[in-house]
N, C-alpha and C. Protein backbone atom coordinates (compact mmCIF):
# COMPACT_ATOMS: atom_id res chain seq x y z
N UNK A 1 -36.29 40.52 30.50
CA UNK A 1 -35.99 39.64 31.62
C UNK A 1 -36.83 39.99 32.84
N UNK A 2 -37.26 41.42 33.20
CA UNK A 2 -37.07 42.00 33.99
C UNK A 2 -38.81 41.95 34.47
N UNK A 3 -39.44 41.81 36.11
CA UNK A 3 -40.38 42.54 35.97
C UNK A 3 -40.87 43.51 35.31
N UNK A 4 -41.93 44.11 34.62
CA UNK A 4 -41.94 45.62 33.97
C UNK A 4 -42.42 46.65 34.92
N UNK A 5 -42.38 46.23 36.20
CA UNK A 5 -42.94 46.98 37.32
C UNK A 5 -41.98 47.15 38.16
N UNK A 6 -40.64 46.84 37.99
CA UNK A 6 -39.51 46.57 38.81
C UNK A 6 -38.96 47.56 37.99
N UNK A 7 -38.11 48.60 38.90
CA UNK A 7 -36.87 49.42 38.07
C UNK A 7 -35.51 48.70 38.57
N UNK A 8 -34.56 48.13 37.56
CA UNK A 8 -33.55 47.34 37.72
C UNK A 8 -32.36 48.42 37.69
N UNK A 9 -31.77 48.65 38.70
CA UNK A 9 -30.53 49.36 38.62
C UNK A 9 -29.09 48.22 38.62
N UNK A 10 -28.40 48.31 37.60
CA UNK A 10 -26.95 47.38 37.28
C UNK A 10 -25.98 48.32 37.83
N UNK A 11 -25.47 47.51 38.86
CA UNK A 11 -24.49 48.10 39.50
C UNK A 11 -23.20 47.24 39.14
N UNK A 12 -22.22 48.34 38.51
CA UNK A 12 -20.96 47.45 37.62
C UNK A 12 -19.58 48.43 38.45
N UNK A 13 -18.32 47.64 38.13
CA UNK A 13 -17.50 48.33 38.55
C UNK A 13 -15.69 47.27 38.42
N UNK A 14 -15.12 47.71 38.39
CA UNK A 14 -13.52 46.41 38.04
C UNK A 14 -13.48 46.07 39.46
N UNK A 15 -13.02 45.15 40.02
CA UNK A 15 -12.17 44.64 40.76
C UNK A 15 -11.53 45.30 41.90
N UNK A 16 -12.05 45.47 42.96
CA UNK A 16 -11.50 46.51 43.96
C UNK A 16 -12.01 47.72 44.17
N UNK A 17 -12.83 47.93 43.11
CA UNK A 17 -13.42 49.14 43.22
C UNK A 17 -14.57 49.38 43.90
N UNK A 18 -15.02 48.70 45.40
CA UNK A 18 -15.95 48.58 45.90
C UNK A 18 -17.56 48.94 45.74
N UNK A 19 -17.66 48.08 44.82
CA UNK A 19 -19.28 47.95 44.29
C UNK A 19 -20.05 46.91 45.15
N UNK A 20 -19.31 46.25 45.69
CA UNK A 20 -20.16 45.58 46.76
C UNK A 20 -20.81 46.19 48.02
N UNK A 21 -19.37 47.37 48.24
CA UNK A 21 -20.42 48.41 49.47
C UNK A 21 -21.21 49.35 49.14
N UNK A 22 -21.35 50.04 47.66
CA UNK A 22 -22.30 50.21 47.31
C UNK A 22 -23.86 49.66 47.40
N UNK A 23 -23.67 47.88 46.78
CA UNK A 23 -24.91 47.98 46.74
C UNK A 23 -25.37 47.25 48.47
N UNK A 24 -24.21 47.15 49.41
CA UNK A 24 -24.82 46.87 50.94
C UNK A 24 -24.75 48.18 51.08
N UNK A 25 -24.51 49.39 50.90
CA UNK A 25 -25.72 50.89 51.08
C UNK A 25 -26.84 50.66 50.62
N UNK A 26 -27.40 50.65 49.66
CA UNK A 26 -28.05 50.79 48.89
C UNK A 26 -29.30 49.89 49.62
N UNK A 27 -29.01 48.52 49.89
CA UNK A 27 -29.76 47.24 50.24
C UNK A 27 -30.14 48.26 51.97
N UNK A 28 -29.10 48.61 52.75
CA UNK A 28 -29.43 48.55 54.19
C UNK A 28 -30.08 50.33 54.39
N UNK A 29 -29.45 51.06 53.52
CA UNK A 29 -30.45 52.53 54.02
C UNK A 29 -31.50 52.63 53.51
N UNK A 30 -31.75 52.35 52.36
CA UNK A 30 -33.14 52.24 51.36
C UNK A 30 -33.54 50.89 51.47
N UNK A 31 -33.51 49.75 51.75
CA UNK A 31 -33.89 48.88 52.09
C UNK A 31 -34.29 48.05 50.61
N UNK A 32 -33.38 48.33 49.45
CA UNK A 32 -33.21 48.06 48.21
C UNK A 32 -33.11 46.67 48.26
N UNK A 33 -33.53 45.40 47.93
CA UNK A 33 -33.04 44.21 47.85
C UNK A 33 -32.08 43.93 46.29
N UNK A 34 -31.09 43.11 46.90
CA UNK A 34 -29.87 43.35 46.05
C UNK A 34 -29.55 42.13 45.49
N UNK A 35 -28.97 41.54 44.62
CA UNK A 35 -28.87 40.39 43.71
C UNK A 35 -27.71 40.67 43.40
N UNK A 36 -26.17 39.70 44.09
CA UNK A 36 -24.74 39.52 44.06
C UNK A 36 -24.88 38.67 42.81
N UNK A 37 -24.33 39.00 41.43
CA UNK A 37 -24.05 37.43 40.25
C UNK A 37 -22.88 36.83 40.84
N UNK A 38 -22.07 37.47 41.30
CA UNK A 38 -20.60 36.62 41.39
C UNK A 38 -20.76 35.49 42.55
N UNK A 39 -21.66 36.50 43.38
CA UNK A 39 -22.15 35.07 44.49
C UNK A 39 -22.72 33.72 43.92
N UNK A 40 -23.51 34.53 43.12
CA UNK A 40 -24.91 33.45 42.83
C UNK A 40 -24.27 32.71 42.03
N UNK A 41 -23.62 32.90 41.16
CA UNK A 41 -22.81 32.22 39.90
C UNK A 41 -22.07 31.47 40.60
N UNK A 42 -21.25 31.25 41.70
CA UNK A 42 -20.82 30.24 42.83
C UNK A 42 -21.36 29.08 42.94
N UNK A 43 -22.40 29.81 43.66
CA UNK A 43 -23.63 28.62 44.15
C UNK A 43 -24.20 27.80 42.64
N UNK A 44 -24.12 28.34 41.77
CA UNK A 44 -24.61 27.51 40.80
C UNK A 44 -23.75 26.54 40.39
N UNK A 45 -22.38 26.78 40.46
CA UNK A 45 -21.18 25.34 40.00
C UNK A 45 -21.63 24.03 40.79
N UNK A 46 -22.34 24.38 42.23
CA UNK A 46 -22.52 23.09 42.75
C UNK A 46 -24.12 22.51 42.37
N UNK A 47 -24.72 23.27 41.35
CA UNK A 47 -25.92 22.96 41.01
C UNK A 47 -26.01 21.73 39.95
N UNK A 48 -26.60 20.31 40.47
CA UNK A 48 -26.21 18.99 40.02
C UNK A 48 -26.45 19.65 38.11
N UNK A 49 -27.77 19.94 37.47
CA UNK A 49 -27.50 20.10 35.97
C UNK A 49 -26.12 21.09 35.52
N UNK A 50 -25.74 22.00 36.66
CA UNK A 50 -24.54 22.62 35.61
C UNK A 50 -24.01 21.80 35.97
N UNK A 51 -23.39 21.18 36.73
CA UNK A 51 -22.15 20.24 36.94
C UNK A 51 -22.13 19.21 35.78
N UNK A 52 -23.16 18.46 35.37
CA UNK A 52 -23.63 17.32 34.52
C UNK A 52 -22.98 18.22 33.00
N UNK A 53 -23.68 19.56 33.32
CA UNK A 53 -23.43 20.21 31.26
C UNK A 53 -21.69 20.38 31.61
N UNK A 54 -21.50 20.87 32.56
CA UNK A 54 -19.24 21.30 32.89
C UNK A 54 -18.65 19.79 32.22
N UNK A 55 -19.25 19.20 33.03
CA UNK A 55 -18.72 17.29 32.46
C UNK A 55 -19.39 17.38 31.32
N UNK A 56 -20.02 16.76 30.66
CA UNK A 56 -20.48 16.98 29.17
C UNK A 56 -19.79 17.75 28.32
N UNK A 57 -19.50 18.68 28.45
CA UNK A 57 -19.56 19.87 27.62
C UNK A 57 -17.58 19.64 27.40
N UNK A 58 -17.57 19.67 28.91
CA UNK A 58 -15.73 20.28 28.78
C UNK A 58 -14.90 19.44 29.48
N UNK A 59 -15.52 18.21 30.03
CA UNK A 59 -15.05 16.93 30.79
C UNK A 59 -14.34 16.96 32.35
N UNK A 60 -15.35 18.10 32.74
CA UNK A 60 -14.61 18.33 34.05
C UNK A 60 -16.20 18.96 35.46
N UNK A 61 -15.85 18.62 36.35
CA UNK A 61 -16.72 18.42 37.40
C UNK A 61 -16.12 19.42 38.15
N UNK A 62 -16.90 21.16 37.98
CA UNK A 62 -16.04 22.25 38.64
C UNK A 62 -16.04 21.92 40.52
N UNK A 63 -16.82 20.66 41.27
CA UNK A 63 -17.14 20.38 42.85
C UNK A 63 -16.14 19.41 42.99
N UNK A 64 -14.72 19.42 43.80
CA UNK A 64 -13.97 18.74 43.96
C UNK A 64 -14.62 17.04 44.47
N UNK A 65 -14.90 15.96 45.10
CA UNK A 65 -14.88 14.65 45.72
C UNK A 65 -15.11 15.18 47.07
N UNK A 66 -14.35 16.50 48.06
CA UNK A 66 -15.14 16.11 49.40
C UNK A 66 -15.80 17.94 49.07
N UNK A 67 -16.55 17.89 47.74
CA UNK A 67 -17.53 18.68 47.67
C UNK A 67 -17.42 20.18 47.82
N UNK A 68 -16.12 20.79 47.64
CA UNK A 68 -15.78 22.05 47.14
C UNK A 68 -15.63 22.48 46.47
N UNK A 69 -16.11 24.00 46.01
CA UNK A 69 -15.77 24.20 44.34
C UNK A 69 -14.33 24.16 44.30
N UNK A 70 -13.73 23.54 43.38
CA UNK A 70 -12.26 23.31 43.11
C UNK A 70 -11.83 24.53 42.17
N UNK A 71 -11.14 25.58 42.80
CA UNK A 71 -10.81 26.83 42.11
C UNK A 71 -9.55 26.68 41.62
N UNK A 72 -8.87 25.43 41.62
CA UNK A 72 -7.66 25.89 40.76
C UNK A 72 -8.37 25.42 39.19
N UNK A 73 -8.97 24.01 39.16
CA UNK A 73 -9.62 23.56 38.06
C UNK A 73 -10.53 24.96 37.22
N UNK A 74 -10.97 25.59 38.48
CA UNK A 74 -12.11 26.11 37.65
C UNK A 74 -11.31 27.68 36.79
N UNK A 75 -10.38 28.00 37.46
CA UNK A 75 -9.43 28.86 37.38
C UNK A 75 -8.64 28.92 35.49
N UNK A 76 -8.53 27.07 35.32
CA UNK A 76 -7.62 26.93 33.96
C UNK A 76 -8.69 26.74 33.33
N UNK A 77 -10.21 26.33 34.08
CA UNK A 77 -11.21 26.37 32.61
C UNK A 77 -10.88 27.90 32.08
N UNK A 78 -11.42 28.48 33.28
CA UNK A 78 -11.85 29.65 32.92
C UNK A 78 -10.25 30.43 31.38
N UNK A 79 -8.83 30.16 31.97
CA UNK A 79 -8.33 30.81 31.17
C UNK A 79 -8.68 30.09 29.62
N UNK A 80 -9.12 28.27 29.72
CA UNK A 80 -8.89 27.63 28.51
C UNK A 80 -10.12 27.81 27.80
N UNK A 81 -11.06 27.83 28.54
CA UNK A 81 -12.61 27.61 28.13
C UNK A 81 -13.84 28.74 28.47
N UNK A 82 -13.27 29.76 28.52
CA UNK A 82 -13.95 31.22 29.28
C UNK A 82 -15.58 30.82 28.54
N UNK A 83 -15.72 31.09 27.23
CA UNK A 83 -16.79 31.38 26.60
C UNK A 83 -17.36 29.75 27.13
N UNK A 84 -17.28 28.81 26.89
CA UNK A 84 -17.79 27.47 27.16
C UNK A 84 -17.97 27.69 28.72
N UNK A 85 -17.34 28.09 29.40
CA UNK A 85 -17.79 27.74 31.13
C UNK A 85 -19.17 29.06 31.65
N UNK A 86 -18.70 30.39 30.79
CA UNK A 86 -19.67 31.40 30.76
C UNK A 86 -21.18 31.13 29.77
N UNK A 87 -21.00 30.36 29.07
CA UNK A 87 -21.92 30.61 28.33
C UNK A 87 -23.25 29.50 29.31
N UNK A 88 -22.30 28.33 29.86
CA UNK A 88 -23.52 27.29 31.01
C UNK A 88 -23.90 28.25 32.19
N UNK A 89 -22.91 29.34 32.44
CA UNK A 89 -23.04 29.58 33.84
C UNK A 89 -24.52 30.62 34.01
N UNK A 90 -23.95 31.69 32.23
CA UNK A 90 -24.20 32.63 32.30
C UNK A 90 -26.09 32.91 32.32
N UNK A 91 -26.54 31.15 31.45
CA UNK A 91 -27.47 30.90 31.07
C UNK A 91 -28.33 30.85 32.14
N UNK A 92 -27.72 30.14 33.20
CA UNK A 92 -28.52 29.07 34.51
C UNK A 92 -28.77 30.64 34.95
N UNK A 93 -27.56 31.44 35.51
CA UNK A 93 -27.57 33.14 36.20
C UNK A 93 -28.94 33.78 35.37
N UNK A 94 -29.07 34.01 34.40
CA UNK A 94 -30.20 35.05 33.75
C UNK A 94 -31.77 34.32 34.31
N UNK A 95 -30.96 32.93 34.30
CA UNK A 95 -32.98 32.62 34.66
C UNK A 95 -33.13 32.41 35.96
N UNK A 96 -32.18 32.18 36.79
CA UNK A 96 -32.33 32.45 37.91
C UNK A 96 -32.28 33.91 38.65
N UNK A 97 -31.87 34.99 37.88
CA UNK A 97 -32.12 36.55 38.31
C UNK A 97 -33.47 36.69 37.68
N UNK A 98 -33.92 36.40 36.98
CA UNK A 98 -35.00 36.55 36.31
C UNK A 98 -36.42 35.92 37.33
N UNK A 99 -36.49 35.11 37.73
CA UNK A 99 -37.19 34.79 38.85
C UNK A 99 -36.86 35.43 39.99
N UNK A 100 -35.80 35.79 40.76
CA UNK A 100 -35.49 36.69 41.46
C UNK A 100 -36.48 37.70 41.58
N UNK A 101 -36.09 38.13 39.93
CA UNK A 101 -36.81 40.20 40.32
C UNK A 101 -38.27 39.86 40.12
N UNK A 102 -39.06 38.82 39.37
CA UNK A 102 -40.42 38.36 39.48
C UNK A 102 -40.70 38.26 41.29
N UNK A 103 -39.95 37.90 42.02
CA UNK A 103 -40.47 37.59 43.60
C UNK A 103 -40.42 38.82 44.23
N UNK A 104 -39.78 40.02 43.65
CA UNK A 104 -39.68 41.29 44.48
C UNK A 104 -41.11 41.99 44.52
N UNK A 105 -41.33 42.49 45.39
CA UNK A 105 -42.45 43.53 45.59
C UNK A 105 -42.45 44.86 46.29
N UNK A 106 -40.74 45.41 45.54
CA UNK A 106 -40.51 46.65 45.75
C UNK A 106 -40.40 47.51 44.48
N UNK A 107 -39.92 48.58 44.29
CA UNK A 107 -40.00 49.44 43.06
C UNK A 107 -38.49 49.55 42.66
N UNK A 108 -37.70 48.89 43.34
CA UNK A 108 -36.42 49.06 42.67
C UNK A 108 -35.74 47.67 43.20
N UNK A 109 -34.90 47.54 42.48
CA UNK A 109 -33.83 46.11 43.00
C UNK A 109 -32.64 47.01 42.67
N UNK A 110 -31.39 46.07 42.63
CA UNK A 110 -30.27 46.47 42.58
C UNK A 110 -29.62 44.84 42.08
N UNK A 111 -28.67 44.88 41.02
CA UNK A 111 -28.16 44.17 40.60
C UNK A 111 -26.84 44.26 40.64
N UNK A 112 -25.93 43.83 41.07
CA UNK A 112 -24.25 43.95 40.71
C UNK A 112 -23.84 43.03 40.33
N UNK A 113 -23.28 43.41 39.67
CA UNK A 113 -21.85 42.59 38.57
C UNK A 113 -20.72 43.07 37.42
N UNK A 114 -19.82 42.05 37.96
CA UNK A 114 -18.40 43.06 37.31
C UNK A 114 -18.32 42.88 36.05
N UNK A 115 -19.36 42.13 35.44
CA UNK A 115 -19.41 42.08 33.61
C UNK A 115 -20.48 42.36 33.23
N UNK A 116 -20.76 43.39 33.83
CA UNK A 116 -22.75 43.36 33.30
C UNK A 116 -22.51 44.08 31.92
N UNK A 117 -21.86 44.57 31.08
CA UNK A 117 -21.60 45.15 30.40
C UNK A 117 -21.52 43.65 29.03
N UNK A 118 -20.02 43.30 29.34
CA UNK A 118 -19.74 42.52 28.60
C UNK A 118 -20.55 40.85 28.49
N UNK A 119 -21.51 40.69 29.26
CA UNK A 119 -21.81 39.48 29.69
C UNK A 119 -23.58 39.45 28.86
N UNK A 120 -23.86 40.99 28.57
CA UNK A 120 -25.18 41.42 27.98
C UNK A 120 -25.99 41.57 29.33
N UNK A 121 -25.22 41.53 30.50
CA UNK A 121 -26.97 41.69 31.57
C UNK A 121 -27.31 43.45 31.41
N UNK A 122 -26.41 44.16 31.02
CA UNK A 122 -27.07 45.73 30.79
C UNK A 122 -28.35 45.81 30.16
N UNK A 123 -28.79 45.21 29.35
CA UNK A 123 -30.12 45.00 28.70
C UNK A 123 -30.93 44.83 29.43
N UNK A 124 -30.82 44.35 30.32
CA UNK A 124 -31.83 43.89 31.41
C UNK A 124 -32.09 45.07 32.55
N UNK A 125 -30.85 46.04 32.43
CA UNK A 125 -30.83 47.14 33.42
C UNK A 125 -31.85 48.46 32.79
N UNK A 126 -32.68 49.35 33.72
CA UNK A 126 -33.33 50.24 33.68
C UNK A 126 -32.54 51.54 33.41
N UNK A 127 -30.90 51.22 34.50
CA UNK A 127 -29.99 52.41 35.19
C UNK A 127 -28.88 51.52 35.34
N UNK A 128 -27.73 52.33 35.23
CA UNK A 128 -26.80 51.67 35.64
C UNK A 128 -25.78 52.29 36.28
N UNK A 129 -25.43 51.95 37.69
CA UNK A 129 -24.42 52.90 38.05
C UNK A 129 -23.08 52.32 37.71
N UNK A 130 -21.78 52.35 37.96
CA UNK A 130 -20.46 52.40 37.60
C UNK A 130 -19.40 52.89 38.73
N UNK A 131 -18.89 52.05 39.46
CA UNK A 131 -18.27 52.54 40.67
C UNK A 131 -16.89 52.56 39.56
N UNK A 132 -16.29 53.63 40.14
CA UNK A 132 -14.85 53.97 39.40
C UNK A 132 -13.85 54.30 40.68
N UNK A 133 -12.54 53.74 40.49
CA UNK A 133 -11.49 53.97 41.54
C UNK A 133 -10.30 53.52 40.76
N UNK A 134 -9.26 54.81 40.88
CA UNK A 134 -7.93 54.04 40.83
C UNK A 134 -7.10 52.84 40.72
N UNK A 135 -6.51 52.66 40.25
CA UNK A 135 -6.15 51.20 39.54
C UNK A 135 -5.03 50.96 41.11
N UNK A 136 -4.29 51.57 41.57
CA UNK A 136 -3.17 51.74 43.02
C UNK A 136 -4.24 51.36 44.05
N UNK A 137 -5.78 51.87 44.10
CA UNK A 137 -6.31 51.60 45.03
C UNK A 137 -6.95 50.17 45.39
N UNK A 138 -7.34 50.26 44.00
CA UNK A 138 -7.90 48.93 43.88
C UNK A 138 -7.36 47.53 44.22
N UNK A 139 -5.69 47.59 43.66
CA UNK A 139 -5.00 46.60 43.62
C UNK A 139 -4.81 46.74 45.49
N UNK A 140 -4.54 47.86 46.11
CA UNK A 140 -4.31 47.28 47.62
C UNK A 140 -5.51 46.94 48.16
N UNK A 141 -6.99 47.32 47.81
CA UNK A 141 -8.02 46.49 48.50
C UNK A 141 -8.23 44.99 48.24
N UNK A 142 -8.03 45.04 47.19
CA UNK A 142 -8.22 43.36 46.99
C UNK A 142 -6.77 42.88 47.27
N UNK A 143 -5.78 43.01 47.75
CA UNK A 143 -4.26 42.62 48.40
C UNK A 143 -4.85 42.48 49.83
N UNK A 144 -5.67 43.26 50.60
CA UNK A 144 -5.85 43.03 51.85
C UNK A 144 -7.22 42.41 51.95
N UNK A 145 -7.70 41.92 51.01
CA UNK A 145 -9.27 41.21 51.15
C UNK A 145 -9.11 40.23 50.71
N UNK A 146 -7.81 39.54 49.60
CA UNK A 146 -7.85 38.22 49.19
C UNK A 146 -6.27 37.94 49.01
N UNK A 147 -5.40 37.51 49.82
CA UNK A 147 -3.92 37.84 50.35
C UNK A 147 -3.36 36.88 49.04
N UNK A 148 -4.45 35.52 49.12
CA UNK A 148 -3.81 34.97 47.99
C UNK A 148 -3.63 35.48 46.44
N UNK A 149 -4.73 35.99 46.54
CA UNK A 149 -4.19 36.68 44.76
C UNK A 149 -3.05 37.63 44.39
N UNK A 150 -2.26 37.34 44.02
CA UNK A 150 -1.24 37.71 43.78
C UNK A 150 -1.27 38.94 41.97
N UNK A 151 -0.05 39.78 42.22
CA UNK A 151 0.09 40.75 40.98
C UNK A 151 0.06 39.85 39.79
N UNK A 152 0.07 39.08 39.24
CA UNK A 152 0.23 38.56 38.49
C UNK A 152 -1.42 37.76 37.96
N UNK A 153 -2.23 37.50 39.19
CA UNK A 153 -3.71 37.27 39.26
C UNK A 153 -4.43 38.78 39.14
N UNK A 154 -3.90 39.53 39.56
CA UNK A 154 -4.59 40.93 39.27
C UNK A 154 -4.72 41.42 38.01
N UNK A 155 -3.34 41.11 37.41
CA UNK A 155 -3.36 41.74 35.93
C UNK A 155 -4.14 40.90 35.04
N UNK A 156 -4.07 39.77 35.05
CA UNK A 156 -4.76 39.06 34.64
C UNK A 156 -6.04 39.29 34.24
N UNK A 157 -6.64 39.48 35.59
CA UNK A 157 -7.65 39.62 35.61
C UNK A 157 -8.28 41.29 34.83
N UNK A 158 -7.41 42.07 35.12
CA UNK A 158 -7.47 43.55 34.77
C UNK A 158 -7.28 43.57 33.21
N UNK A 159 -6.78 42.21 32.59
CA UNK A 159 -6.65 42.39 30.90
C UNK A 159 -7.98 41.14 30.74
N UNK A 160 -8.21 41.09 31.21
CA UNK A 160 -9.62 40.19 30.51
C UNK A 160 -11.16 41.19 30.95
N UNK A 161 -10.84 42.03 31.80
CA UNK A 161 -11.79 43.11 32.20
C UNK A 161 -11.38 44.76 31.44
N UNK A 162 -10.72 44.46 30.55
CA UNK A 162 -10.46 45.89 30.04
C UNK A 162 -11.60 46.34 29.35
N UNK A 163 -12.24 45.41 28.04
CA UNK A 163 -13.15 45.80 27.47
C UNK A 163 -14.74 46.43 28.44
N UNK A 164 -14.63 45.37 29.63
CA UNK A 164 -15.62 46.12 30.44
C UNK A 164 -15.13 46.86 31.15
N UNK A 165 -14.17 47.89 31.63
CA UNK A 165 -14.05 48.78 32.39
C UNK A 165 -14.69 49.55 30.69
N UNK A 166 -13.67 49.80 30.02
CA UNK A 166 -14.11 51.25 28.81
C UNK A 166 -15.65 51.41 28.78
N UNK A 167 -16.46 50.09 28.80
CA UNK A 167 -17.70 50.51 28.44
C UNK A 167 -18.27 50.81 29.85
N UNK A 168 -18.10 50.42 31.24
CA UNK A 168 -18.60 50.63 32.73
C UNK A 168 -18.19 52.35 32.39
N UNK A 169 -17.38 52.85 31.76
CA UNK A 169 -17.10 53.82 31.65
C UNK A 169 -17.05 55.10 31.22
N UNK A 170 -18.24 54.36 29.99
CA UNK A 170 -18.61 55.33 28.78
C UNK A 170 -20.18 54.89 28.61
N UNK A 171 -20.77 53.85 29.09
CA UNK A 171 -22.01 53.93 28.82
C UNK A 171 -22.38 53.30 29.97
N UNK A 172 -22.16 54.03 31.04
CA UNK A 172 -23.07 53.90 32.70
C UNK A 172 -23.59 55.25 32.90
N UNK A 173 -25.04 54.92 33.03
CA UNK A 173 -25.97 56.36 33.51
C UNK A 173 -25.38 57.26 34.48
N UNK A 174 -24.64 56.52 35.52
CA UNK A 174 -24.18 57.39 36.82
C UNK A 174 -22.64 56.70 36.74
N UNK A 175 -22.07 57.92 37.26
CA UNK A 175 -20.49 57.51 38.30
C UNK A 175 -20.56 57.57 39.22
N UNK A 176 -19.60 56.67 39.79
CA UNK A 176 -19.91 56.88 41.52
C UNK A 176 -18.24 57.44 41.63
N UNK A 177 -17.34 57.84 41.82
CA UNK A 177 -15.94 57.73 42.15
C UNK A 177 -15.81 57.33 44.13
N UNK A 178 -15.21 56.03 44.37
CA UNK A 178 -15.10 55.63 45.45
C UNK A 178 -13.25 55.72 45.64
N UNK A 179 -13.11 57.05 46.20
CA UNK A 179 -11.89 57.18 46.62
C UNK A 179 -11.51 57.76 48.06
N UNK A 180 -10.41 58.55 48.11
CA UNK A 180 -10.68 59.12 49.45
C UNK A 180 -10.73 60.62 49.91
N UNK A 181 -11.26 60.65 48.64
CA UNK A 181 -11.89 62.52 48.43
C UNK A 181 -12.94 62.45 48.03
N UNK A 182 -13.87 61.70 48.03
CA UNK A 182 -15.38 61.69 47.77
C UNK A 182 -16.12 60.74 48.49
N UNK A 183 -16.52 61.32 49.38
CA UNK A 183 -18.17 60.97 50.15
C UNK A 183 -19.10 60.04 49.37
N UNK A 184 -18.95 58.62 49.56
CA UNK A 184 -19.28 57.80 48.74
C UNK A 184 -21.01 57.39 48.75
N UNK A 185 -21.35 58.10 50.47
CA UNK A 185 -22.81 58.27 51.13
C UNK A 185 -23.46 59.37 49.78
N UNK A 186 -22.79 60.28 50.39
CA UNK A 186 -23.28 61.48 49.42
C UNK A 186 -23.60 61.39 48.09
N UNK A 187 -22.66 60.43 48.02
CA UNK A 187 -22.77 59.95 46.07
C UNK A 187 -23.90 59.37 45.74
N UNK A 188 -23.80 58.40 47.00
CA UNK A 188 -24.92 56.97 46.32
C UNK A 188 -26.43 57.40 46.68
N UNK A 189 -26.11 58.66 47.42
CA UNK A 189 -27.82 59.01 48.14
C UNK A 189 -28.61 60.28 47.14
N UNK A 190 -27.49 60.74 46.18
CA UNK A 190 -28.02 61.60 45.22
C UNK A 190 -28.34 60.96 43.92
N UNK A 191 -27.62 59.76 43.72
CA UNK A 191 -27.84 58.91 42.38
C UNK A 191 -29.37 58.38 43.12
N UNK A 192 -29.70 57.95 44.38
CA UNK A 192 -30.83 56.95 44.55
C UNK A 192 -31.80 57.87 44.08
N UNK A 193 -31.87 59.40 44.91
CA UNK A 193 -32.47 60.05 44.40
C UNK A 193 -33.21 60.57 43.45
N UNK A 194 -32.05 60.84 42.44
CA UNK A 194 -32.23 61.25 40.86
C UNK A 194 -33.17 59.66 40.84
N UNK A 195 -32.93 58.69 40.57
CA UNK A 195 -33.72 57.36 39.98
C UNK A 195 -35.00 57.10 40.62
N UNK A 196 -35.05 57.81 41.68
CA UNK A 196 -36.47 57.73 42.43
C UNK A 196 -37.48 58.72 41.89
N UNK A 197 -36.44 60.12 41.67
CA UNK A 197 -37.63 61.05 41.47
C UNK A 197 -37.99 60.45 39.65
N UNK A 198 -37.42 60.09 39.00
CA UNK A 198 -37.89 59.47 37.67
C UNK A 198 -38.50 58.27 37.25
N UNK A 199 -39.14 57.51 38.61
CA UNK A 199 -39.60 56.52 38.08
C UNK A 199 -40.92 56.79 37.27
């Protein structure tokens, strides 16, 4: 996928376990340019060909009439039609990261995503780090970052992400542990390290 001149670091991690401030370290002290999927995968529902394959495919138009992504709709694809809504999304995402890391003209990027594991983008990774945190912690950061999701949306979500936590967990180059006994600076500035001095 990947530039071959680009070192791709996959930055993975469950739900709460702040991998997003990872890779805004990563992006603002090293000046790493960073590639969000969960963002980008957003922006693509309102992209007129996926919308056309969502209707086609599964008879539904994930951009509500006054032009919002409609998250309860996209919510029951996802429980009814996971593999069918991932497999349009997942397609449009690879070739659009894929041009991405072709436009970079640095020696490292940074990639995050909470299925890079299960979704196959690890293949595409050089390195991969793995933010790890408590399951108590997790559930109160995302309680105070998204009020609406409720315990019942958490677990949910935490049993359709099981298979990728075990493997974020057993086959990620680095750990990061983001808790509140570890220096998460310290962490992420010795992993940049180690991957710098080995390019």
């Amino acid at each position: 996928m990947q530039n071959s001149s680009v070192h791709v670091i996959g930055l993975c991690g469950a739900i709460g376990s702040g991998k997003s401030v990872v890779r805004k370290c990563l992006e603002v002290l090293w000046n790493i340019p960073s590639y969000d999927c969960d963002f980008e995968a957003k922006r693509l529902y309102y992209r007129q060909d996926i919308r056309q394959q969502m209707v086609e495919t599964l008879g539904i138009d994930p951009v509500s009439k006054e032009g919002n992504l409609d998250k309860n709709t996209l919510r029951q694809l996802l429980n009814s039609e996971r593999d069918q809504v991932e497999k349009i999304v997942h397609t449009a995402l690879f070739s659009h990261l894929r041009d991405w890391i072709e436009q970079q003209d640095t020696p490292v990027v940074v990639v995050e995503s909470a299925i890079l594991f299960t979704s196959g983008l690890y293949r595409s990774c050089d390195s991969i780090i793995a933010v790890l945190c408590d399951v108590n912690q997790r559930k109160k950061r995302v309680k105070l970052r998204d009020p609406e999701l409720n315990e019942t949306d958490f677990e949910r979500i935490e049993n359709l992400q099981s298979n990728e936590r075990i493997l974020q967990e057993t086959q990620s180059d680095y750990q990061l542990l983001n808790n509140d006994n570890n220096s998460v600076i310290t962490q992420i500035e010795h992993i940049h390290n180690v991957i710098i001095r080995n390019l």
